[in-house]
C-alpha atoms as a PDB file:
ATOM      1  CA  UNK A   1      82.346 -37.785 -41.303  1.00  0.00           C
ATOM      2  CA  UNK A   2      79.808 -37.988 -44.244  1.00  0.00           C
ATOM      3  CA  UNK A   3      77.459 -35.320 -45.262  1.00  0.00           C
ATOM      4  CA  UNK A   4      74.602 -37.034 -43.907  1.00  0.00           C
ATOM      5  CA  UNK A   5      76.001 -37.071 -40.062  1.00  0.00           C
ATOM      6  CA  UNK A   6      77.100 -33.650 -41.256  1.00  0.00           C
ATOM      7  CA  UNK A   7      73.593 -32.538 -41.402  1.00  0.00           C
ATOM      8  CA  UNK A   8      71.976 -34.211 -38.970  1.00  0.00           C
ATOM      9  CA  UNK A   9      74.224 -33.141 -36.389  1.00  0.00           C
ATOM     10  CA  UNK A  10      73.262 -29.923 -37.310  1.00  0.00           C
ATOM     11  CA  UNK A  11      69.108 -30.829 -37.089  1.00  0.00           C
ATOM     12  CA  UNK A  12      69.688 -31.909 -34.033  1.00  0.00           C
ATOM     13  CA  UNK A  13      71.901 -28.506 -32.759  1.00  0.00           C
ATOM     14  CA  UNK A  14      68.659 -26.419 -34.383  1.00  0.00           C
ATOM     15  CA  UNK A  15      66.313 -28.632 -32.544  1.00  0.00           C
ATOM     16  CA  UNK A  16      67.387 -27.870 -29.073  1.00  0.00           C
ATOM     17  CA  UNK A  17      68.263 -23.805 -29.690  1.00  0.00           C
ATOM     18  CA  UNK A  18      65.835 -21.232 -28.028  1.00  0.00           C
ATOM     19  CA  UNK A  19      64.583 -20.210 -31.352  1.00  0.00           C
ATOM     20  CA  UNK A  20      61.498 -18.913 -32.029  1.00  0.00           C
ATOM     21  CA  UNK A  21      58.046 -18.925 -34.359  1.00  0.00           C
ATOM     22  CA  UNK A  22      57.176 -15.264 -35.200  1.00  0.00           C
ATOM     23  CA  UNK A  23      55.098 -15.994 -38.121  1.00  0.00           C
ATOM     24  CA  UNK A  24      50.995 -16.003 -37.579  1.00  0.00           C
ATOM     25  CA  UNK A  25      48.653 -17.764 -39.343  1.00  0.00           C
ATOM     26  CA  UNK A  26      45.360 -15.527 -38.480  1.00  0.00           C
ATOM     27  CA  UNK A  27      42.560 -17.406 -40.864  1.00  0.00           C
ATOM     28  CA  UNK A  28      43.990 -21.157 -39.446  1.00  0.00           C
ATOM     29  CA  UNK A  29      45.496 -19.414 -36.031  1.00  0.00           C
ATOM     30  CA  UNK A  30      48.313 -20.846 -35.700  1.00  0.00           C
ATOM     31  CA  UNK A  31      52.214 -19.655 -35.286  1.00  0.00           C
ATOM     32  CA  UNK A  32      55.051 -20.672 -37.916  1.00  0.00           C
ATOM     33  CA  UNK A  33      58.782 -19.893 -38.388  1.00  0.00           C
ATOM     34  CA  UNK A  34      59.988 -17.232 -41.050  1.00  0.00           C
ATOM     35  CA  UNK A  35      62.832 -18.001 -42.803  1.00  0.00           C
ATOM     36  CA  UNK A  36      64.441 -15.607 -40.425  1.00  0.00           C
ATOM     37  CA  UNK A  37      63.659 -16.985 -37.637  1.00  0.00           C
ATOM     38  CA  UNK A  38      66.208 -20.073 -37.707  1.00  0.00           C
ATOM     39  CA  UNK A  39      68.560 -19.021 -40.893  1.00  0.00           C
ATOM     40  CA  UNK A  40      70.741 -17.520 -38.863  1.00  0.00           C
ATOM     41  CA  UNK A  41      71.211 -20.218 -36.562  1.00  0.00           C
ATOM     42  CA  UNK A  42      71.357 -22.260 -38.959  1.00  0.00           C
ATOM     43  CA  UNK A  43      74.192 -20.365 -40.909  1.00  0.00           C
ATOM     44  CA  UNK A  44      76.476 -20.662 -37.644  1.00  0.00           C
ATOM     45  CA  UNK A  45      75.771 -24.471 -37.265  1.00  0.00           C
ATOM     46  CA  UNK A  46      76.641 -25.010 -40.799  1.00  0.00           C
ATOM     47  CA  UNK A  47      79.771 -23.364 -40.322  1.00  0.00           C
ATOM     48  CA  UNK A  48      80.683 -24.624 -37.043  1.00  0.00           C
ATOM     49  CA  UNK A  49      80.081 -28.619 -38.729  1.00  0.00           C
ATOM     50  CA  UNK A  50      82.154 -27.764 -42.313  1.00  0.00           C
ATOM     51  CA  UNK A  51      78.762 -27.798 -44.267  1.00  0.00           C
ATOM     52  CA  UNK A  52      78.123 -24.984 -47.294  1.00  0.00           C
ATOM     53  CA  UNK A  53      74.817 -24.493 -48.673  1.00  0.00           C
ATOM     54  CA  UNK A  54      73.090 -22.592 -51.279  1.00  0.00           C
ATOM     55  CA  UNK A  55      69.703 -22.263 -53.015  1.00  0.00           C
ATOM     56  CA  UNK A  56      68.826 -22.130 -56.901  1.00  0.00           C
ATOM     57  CA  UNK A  57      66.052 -21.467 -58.923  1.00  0.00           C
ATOM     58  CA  UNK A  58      65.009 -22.724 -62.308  1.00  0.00           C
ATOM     59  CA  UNK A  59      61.323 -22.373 -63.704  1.00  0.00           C
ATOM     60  CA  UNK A  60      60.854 -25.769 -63.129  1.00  0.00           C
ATOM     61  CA  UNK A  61      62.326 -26.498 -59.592  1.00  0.00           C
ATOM     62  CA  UNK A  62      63.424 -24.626 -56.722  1.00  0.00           C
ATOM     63  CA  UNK A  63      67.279 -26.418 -55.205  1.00  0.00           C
ATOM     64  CA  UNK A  64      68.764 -26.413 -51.937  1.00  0.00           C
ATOM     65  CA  UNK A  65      72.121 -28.024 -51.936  1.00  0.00           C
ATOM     66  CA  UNK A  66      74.187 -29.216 -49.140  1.00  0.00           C
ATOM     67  CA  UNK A  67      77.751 -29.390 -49.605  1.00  0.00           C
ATOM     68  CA  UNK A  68      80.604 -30.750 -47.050  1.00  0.00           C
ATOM     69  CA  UNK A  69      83.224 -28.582 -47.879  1.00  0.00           C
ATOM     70  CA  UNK A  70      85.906 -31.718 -46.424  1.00  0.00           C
ATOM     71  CA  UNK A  71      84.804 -34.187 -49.712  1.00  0.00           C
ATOM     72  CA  UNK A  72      82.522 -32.030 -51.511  1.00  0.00           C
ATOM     73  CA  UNK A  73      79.694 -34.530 -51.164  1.00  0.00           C
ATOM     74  CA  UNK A  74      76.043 -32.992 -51.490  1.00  0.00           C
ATOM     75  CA  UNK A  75      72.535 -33.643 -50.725  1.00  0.00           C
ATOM     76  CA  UNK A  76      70.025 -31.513 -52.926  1.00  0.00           C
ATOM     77  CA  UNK A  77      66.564 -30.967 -52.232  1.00  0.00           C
ATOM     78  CA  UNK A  78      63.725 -29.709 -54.510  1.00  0.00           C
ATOM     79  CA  UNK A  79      60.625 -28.422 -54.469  1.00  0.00           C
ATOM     80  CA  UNK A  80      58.615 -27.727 -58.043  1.00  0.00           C
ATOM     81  CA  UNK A  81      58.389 -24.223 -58.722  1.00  0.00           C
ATOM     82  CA  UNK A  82      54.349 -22.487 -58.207  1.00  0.00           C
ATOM     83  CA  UNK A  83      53.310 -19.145 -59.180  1.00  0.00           C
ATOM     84  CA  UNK A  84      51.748 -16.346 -56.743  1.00  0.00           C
ATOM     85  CA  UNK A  85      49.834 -12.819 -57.254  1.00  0.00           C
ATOM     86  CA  UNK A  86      49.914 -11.452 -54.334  1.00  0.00           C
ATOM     87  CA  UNK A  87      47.269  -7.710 -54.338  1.00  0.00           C
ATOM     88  CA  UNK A  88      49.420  -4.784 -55.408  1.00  0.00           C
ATOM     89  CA  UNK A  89      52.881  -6.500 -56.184  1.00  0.00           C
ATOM     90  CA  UNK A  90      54.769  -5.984 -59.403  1.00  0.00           C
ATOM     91  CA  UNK A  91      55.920  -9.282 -60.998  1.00  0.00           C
ATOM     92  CA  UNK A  92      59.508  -9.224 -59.792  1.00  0.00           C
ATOM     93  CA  UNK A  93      57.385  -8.587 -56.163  1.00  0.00           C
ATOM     94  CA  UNK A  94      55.344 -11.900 -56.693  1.00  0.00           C
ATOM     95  CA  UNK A  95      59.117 -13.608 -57.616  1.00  0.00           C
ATOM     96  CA  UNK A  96      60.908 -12.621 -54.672  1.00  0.00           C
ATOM     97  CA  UNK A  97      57.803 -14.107 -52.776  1.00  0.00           C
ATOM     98  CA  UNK A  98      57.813 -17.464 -54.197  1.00  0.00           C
ATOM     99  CA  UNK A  99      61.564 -17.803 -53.617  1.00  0.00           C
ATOM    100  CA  UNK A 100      61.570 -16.994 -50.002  1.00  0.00           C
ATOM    101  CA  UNK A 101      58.886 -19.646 -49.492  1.00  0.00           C
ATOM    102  CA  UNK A 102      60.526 -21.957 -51.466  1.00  0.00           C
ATOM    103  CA  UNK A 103      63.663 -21.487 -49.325  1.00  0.00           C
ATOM    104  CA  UNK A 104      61.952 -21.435 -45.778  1.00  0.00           C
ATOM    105  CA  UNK A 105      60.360 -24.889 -47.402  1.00  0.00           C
ATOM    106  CA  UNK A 106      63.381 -26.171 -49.098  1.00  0.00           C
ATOM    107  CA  UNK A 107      65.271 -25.797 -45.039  1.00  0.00           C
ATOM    108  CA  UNK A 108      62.457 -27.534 -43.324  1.00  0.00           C
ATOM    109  CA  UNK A 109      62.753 -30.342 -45.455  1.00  0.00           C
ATOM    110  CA  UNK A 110      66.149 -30.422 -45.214  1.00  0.00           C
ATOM    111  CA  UNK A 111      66.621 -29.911 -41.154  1.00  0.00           C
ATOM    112  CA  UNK A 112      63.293 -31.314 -40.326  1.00  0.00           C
ATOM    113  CA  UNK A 113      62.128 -28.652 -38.572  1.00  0.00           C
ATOM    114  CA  UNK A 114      58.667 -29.513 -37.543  1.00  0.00           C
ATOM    115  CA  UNK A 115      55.619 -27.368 -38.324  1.00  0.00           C
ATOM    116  CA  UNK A 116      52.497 -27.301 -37.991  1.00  0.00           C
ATOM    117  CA  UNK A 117      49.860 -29.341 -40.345  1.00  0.00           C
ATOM    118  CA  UNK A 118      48.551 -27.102 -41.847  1.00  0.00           C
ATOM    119  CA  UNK A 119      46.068 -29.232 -43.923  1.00  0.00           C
ATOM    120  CA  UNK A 120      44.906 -31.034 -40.866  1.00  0.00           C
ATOM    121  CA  UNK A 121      44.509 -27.788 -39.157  1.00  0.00           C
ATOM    122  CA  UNK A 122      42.459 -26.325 -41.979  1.00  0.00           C
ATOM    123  CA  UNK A 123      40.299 -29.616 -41.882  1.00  0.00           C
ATOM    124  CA  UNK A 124      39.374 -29.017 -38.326  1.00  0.00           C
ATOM    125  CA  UNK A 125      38.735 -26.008 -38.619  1.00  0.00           C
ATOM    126  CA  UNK A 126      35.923 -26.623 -41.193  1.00  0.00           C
ATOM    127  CA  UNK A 127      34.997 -29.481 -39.276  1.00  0.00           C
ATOM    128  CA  UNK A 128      33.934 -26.299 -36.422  1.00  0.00           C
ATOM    129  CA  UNK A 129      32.471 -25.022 -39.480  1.00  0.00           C
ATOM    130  CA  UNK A 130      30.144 -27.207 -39.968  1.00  0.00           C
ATOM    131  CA  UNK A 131      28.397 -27.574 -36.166  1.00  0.00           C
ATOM    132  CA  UNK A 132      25.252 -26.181 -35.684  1.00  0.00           C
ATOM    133  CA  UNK A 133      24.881 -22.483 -35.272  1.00  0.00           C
ATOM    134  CA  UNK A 134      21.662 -21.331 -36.094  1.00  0.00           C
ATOM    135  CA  UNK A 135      18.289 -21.658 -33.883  1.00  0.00           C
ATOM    136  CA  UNK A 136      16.434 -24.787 -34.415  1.00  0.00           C
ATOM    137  CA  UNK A 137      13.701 -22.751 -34.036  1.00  0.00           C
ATOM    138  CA  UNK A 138      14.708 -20.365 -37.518  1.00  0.00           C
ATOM    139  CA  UNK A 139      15.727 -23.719 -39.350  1.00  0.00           C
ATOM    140  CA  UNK A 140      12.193 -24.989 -38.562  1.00  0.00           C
ATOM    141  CA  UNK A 141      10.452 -21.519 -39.647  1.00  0.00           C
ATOM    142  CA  UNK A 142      12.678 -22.001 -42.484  1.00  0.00           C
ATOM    143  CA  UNK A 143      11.972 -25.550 -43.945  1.00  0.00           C
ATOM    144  CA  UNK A 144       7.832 -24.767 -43.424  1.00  0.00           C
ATOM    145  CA  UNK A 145       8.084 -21.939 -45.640  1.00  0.00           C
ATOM    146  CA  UNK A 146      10.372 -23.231 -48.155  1.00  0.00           C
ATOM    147  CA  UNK A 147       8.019 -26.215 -48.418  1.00  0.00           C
ATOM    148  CA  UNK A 148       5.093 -23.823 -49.523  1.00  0.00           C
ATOM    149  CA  UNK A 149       7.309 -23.612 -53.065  1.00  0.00           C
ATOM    150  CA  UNK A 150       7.405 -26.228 -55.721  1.00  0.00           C
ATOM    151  CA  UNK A 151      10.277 -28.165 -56.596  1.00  0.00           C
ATOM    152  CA  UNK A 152      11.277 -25.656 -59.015  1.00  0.00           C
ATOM    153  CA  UNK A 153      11.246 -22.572 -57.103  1.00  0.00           C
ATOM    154  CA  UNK A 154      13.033 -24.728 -54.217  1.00  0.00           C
ATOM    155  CA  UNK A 155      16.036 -25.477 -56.781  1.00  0.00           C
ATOM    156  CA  UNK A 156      15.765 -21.493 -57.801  1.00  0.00           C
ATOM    157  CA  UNK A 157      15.691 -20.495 -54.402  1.00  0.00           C
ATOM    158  CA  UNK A 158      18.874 -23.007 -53.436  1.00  0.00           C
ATOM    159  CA  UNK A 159      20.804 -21.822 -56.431  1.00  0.00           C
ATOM    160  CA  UNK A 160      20.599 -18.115 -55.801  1.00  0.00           C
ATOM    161  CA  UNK A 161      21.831 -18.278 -51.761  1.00  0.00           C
ATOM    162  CA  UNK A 162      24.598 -21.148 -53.247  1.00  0.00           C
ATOM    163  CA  UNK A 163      23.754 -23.696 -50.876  1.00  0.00           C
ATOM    164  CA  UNK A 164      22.577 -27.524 -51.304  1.00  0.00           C
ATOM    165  CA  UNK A 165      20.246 -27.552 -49.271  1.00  0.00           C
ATOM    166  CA  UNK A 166      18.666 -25.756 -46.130  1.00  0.00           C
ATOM    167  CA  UNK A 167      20.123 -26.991 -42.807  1.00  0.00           C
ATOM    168  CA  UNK A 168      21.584 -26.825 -39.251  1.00  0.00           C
ATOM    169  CA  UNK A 169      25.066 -26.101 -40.713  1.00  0.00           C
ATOM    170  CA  UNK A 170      23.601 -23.215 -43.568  1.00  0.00           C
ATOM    171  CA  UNK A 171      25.278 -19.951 -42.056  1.00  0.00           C
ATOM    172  CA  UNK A 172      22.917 -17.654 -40.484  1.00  0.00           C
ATOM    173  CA  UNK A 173      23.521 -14.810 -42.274  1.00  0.00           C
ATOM    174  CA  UNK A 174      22.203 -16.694 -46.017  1.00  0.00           C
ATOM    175  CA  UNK A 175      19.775 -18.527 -43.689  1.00  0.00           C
ATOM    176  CA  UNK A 176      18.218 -15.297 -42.578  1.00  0.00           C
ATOM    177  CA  UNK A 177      18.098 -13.508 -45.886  1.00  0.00           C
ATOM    178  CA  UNK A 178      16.127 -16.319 -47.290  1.00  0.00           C
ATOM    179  CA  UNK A 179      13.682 -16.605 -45.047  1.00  0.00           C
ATOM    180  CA  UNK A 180      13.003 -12.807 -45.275  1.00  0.00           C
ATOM    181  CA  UNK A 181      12.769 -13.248 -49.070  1.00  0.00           C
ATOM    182  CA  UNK A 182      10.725 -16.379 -48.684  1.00  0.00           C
ATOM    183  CA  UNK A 183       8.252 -14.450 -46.404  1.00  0.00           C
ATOM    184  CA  UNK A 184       7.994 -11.880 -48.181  1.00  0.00           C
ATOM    185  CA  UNK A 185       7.061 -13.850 -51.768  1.00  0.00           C
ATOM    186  CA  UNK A 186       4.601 -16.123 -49.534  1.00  0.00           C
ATOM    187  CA  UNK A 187       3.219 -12.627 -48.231  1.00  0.00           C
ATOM    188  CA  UNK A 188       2.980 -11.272 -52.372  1.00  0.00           C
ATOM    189  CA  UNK A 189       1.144 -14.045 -53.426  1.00  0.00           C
ATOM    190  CA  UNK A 190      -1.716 -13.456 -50.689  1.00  0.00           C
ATOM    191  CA  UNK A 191      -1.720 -10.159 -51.543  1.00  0.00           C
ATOM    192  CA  UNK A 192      -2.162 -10.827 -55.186  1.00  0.00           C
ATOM    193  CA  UNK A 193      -5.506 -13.328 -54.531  1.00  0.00           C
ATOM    194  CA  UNK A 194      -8.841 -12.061 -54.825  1.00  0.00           C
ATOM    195  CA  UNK A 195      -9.519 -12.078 -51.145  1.00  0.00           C
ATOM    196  CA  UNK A 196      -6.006 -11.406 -49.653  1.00  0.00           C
ATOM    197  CA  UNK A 197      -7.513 -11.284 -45.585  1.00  0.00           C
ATOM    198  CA  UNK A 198      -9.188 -14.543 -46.480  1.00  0.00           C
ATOM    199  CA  UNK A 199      -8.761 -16.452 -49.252  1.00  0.00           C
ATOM    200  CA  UNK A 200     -11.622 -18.973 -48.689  1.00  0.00           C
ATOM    201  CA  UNK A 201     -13.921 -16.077 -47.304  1.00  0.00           C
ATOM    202  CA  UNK A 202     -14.640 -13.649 -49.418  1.00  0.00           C
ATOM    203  CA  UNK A 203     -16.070  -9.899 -47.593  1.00  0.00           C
ATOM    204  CA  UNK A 204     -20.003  -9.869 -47.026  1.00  0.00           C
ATOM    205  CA  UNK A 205     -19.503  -6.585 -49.397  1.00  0.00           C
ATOM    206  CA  UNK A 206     -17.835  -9.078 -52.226  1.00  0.00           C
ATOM    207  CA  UNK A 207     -20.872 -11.323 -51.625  1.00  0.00           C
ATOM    208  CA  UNK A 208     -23.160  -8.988 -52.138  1.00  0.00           C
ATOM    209  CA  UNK A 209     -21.892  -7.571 -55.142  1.00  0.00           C
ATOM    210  CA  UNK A 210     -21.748 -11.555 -56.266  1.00  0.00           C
ATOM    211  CA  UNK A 211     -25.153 -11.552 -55.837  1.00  0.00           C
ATOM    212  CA  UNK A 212     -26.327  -8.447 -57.885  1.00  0.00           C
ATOM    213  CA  UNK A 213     -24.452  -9.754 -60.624  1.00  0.00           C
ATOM    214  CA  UNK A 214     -25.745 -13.115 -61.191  1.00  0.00           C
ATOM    215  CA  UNK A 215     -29.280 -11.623 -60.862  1.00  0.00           C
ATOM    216  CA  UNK A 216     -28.069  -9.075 -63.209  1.00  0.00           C
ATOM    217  CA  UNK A 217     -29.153  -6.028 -60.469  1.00  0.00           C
ATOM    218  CA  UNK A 218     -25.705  -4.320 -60.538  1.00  0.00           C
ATOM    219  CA  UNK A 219     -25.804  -0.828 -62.112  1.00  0.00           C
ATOM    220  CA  UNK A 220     -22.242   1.182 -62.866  1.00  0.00           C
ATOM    221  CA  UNK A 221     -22.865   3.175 -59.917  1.00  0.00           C
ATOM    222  CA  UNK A 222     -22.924  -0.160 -57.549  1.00  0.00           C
ATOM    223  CA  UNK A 223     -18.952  -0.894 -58.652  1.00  0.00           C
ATOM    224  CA  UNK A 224     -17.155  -0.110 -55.395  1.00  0.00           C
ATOM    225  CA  UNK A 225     -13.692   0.683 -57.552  1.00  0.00           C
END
């Protein structure tokens, strides 16, 4: 019997034991298998079938071979080596890491054990991402007063909450804290014209004083500040 019946006599053995996924994925939620979850399954089926294997690592490439200890035929698989930092490991800490996920990879490949897709499941889950979750109502209060800025202050305005542009999708949380800054700038500027409750109508007081000084009546004692 060749190594390659070898082997997948023993995927199929692995595929139909009552073993388990005790890994969990929190930020994609979903479960996995740790290395120790099938290895030592897989140790007795390799055993039971006349099959040795072993893993190596150079900086390059990380090796799982396959021997049939009948012919000595092998199959090797690789994976290319990647660095890690995980927060508050040393670097032989960080090392030990990257080889136990290289070998939990290295046996999947080789037993095709199925897992879950992880890309895909990241995708969707950005895809939720991306549905509406703010009021219409607070995106509409939003767009009128970022449309009382120039183009200018819009791109400013963009650039310091790090978003494109304001919509549907913008999380609430930056959408919030720019209206309140908006507001408030829109609420300066009034303030800072020379009529701030109405800018078009000046007080009768203001008027008055107007008046005394284009008939050139007004005497220090007349200046109200």
């Amino acid at each position: 019997m060749s190594v390659y019946k070898k082997l997948q006599e023993v995927a199929v053995e692995l595929q139909n034991s009552p073993i388990k996924k005790s890994g969990k994925n929190k930020f994609a939620g979903f479960s996995y298998f740790e290395l120790g979850d099938f290895l030592p399954t897989v140790n007795e089926l390799m055993k039971q079938h006349g099959l040795n294997q072993y893993c190596s690592f150079t900086k390059e490439l990380a090796s799982l071979t396959i021997t049939d200890v009948d012919d000595e035929t092998q199959v090797v698989v690789t994976s290319p080596m990647v660095e890690i930092s995980m927060k508050g490991a040393n670097e032989i800490q960080n090392l030990g890491a990257v080889e136990t996920y290289q070998r939990r990879y290295l046996y999947l490949a080789a037993l095709g054990i199925v897992e879950n897709d992880v890309a895909d499941r990241t995708s969707h889950d950005k895809t939720k991402e991306k549905e509406p979750t703010i009021d219409p109502k607070q995106y509409k209060k939003a767009m009128q007063l970022f449309s009382e800025f120039g183009n200018q202050e819009q791109d400013l305005i963009l650039k310091k909450y790090g978003v494109d542009r304001i919509t549907l999708t913008t999380p609430q949380a930056t959408l919030t804290k720019m209206i309140n800054a908006m507001q408030k700038s829109i609420d300066k500027r009034k303030n800072d014209l020379p009529y701030p409750e109405a800018a078009t109508t000046p007080k009768k007081e203001d008027m008055d004083l107007l008046k005394m000084v284009d008939k050139s009546k007004i005497n220090d004692s007349d200046i109200p500040f």
